[in-house]
C-alpha atoms as a PDB file:
ATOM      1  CA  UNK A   1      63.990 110.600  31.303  1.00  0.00           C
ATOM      2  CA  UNK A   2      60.421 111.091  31.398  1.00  0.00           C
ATOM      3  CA  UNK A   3      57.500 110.641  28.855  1.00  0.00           C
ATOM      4  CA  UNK A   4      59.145 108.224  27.155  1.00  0.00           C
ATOM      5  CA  UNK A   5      56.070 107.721  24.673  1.00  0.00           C
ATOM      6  CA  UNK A   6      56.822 110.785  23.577  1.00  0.00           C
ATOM      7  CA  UNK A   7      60.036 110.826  22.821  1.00  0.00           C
ATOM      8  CA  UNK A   8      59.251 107.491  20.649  1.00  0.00           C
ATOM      9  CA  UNK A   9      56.756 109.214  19.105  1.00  0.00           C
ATOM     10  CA  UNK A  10      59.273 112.114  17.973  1.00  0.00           C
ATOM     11  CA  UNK A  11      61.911 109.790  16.590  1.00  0.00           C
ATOM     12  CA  UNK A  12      59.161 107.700  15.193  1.00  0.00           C
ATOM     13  CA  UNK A  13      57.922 110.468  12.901  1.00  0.00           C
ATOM     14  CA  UNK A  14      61.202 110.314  10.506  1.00  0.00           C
ATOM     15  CA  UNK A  15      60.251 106.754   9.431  1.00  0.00           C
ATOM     16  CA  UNK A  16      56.221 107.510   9.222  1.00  0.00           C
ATOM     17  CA  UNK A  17      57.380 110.769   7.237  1.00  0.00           C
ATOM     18  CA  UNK A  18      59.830 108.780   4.905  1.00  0.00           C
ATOM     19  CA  UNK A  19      57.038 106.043   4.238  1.00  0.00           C
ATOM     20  CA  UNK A  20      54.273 108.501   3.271  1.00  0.00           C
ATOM     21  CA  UNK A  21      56.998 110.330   0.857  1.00  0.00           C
ATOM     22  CA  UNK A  22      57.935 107.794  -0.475  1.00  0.00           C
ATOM     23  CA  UNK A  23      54.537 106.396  -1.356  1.00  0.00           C
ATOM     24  CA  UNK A  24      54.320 109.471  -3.845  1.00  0.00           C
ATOM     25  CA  UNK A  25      55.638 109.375  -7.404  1.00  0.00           C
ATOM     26  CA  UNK A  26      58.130 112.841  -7.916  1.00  0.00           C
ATOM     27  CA  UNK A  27      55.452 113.790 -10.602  1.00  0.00           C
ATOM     28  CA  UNK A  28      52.978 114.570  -8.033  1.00  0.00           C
ATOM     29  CA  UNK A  29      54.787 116.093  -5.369  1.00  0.00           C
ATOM     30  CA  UNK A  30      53.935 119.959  -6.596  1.00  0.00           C
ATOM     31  CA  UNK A  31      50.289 119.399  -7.470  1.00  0.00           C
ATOM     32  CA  UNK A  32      48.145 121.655  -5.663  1.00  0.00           C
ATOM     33  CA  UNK A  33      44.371 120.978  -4.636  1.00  0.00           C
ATOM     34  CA  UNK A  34      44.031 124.811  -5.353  1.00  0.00           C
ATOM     35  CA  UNK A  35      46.299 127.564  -7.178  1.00  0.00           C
ATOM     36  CA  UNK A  36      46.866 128.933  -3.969  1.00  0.00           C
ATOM     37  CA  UNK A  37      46.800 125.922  -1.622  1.00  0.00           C
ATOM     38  CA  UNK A  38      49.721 123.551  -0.304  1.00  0.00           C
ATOM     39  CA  UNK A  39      51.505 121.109  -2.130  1.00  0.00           C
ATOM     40  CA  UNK A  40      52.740 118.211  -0.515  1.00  0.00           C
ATOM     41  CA  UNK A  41      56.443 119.713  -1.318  1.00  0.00           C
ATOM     42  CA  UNK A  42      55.539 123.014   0.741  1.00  0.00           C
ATOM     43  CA  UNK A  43      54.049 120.560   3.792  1.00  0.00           C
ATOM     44  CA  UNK A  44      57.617 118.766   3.639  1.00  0.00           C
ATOM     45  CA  UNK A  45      59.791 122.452   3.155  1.00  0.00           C
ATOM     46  CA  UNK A  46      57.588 123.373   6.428  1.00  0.00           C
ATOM     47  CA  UNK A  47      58.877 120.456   8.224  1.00  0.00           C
ATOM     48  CA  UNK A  48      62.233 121.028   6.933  1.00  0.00           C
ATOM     49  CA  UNK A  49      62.499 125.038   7.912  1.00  0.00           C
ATOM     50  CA  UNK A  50      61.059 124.548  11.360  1.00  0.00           C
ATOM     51  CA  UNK A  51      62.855 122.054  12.881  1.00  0.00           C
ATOM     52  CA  UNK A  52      66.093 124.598  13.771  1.00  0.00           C
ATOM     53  CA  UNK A  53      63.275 126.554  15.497  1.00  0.00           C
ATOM     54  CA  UNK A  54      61.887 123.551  17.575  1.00  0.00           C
ATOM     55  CA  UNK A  55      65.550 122.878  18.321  1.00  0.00           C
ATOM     56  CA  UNK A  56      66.213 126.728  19.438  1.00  0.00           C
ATOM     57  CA  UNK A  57      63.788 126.728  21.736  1.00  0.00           C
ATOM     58  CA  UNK A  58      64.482 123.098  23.167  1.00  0.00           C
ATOM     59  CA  UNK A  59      67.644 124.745  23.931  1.00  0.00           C
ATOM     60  CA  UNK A  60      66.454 127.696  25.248  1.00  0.00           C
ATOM     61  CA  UNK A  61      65.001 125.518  27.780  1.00  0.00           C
ATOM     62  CA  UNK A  62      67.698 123.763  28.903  1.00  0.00           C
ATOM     63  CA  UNK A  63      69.799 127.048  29.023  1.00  0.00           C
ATOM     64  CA  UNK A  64      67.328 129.400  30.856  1.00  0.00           C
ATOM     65  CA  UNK A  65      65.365 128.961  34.105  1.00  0.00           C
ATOM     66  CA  UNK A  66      62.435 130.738  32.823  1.00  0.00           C
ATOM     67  CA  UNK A  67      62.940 131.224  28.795  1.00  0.00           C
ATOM     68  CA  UNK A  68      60.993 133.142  26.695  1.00  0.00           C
ATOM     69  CA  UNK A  69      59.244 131.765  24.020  1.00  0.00           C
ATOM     70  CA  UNK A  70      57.557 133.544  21.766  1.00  0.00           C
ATOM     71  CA  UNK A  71      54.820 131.792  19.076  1.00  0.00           C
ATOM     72  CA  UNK A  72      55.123 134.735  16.524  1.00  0.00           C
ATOM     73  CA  UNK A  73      58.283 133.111  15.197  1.00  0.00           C
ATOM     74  CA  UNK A  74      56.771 129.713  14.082  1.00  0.00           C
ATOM     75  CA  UNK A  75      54.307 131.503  12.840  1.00  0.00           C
ATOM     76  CA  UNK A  76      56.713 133.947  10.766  1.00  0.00           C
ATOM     77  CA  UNK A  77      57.994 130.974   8.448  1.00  0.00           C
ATOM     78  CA  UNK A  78      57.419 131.650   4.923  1.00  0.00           C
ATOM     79  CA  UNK A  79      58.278 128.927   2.248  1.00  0.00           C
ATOM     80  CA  UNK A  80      60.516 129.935  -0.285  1.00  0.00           C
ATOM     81  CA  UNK A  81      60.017 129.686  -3.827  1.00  0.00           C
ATOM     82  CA  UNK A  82      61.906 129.433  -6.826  1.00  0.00           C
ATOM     83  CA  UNK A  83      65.129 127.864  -4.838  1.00  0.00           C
ATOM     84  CA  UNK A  84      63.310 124.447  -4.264  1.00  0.00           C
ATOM     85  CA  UNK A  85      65.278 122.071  -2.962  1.00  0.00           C
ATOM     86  CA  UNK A  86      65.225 118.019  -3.973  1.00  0.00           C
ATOM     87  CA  UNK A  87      62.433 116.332  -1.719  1.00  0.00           C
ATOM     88  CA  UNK A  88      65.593 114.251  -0.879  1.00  0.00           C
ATOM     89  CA  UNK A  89      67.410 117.128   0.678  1.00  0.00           C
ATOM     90  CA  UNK A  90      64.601 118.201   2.615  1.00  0.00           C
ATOM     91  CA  UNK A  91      63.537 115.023   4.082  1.00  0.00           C
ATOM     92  CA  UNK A  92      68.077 114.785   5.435  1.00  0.00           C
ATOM     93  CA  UNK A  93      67.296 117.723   6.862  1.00  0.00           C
ATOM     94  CA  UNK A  94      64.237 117.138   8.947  1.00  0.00           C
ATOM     95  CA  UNK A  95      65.735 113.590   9.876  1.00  0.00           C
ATOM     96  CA  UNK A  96      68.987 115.740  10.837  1.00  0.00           C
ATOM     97  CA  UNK A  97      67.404 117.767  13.249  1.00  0.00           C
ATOM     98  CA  UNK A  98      64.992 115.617  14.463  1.00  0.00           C
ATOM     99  CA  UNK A  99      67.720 113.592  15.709  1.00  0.00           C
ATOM    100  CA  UNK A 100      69.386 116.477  17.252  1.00  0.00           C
ATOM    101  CA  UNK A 101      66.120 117.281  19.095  1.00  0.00           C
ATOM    102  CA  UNK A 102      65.675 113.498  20.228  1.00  0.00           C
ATOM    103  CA  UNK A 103      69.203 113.417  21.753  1.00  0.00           C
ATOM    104  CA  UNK A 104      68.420 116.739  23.388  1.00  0.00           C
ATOM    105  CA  UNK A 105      64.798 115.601  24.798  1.00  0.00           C
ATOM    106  CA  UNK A 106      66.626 112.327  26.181  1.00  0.00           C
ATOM    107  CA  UNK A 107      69.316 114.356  28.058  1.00  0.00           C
ATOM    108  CA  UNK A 108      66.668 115.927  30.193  1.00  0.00           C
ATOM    109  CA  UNK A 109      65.762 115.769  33.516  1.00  0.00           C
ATOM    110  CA  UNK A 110      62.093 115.050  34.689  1.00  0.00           C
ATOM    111  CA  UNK A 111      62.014 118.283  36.378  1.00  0.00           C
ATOM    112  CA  UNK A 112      63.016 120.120  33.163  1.00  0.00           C
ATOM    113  CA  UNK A 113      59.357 118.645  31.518  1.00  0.00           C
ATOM    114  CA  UNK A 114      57.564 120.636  33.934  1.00  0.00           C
ATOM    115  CA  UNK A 115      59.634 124.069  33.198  1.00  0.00           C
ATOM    116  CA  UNK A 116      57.291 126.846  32.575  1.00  0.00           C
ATOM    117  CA  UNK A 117      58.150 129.283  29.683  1.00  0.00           C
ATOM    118  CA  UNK A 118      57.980 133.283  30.434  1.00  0.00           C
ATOM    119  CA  UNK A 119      55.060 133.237  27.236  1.00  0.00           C
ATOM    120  CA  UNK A 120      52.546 135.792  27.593  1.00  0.00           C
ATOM    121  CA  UNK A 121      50.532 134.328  24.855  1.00  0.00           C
ATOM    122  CA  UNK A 122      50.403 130.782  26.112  1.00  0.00           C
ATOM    123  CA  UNK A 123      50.798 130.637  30.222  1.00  0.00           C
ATOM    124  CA  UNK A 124      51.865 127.281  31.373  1.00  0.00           C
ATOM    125  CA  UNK A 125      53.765 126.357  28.250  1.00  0.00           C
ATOM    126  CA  UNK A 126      56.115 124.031  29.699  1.00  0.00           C
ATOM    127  CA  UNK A 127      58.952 122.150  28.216  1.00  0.00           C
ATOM    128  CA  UNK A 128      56.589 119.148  27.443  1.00  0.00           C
ATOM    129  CA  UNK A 129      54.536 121.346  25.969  1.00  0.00           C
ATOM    130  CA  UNK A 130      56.832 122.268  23.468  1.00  0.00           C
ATOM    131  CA  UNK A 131      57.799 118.216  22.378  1.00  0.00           C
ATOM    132  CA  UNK A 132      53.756 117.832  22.118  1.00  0.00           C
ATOM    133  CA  UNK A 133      53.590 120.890  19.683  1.00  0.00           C
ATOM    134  CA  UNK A 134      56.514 119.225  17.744  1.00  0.00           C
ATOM    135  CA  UNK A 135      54.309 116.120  17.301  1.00  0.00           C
ATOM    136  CA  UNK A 136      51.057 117.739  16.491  1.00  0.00           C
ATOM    137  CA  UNK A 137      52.847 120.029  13.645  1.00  0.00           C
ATOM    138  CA  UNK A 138      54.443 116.718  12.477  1.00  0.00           C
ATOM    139  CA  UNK A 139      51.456 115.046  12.573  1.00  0.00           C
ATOM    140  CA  UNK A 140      49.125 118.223  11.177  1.00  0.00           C
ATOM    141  CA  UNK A 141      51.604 118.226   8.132  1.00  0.00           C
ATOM    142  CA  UNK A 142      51.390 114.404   7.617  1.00  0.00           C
ATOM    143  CA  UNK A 143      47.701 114.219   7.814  1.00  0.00           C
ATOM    144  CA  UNK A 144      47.822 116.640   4.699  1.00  0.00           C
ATOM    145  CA  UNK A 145      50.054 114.882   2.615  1.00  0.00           C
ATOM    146  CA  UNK A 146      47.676 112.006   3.297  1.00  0.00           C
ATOM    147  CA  UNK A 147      44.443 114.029   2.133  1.00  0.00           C
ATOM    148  CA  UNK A 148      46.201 115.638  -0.685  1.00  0.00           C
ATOM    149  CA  UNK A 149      47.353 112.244  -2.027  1.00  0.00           C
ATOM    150  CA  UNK A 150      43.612 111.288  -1.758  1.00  0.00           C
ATOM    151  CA  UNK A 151      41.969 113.866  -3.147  1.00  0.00           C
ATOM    152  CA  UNK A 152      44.502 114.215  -6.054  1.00  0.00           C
ATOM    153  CA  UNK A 153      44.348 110.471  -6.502  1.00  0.00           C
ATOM    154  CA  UNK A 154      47.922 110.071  -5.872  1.00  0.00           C
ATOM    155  CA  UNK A 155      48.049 106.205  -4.945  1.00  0.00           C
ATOM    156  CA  UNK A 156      48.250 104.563  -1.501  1.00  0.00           C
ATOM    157  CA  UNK A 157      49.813 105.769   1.639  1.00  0.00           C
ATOM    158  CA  UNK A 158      52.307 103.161   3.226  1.00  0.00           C
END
């Protein structure tokens, strides 16, 4: 396997994700900075939602020579309202998948990391591109929490 770091950074993330959540009292999870801004519940239904589509197109790799990938679809996901789901349920099913992609990322090849993508929008987006954008959404997401729970004087981060 190659980029090892990486990898360990992915399967990392559940237990840095679980710490931050679980730094935050249940009363605070929905406040909002704004009326129309992210709470830290929509930042962890994010993480949630697009972790099947991380895992489609990790597939897609392994399954295609030259897959296409197309960035409209991340971009596509829409939170959904009024059928919230317990913080608890959310945070099984990011761990879920993130497992699943893990096992999948250290099945693969070295040559599969270099892979190119048939993406008009992004040329060159290779295979490890895709586990770094997996990591930086992870990590965009988190960093919010963190400045929500500051600015809304939510308590200390673990």
């Amino acid at each position: 396997m190659r980029n090892e770091n990486l990898v360990k950074s992915l399967e990392g993330n559940i237990s840095l994700l679980f710490a931050f959540v679980g730094s935050i009292g249940n009363e605070s999870i929905m406040k909002r900075k704004e009326a129309n801004a992210l709470s830290i519940y929509d930042h962890i239904c994010h993480l949630s939602i697009i972790q099947p589509l991380f895992h489609d197109r990790l597939e897609a790799f392994l399954k295609d020579e030259s897959p296409v990938i197309s960035l409209a679809s991340l971009r596509k996901i829409d939170l959904v309202h009024g059928n919230e789901q317990s913080i608890m349920t959310l945070m099984r099913t990011y761990e879920s998948w993130r497992l699943r992609q893990v096992e999948l990322v250290k099945s693969t090849d070295g040559k599969l990391w270099d892979t190119a993508a048939a993406n008009k929008e992004l040329p060159g987006y290779t295979f490890e591109s895709l586990v770094k954008d997996i990591l930086l959404n992870d990590i965009f997401h988190i960093n919010q929490i963190e400045e929500l729970q500051a600015i809304l004087g939510m308590g200390q981060t673990a």
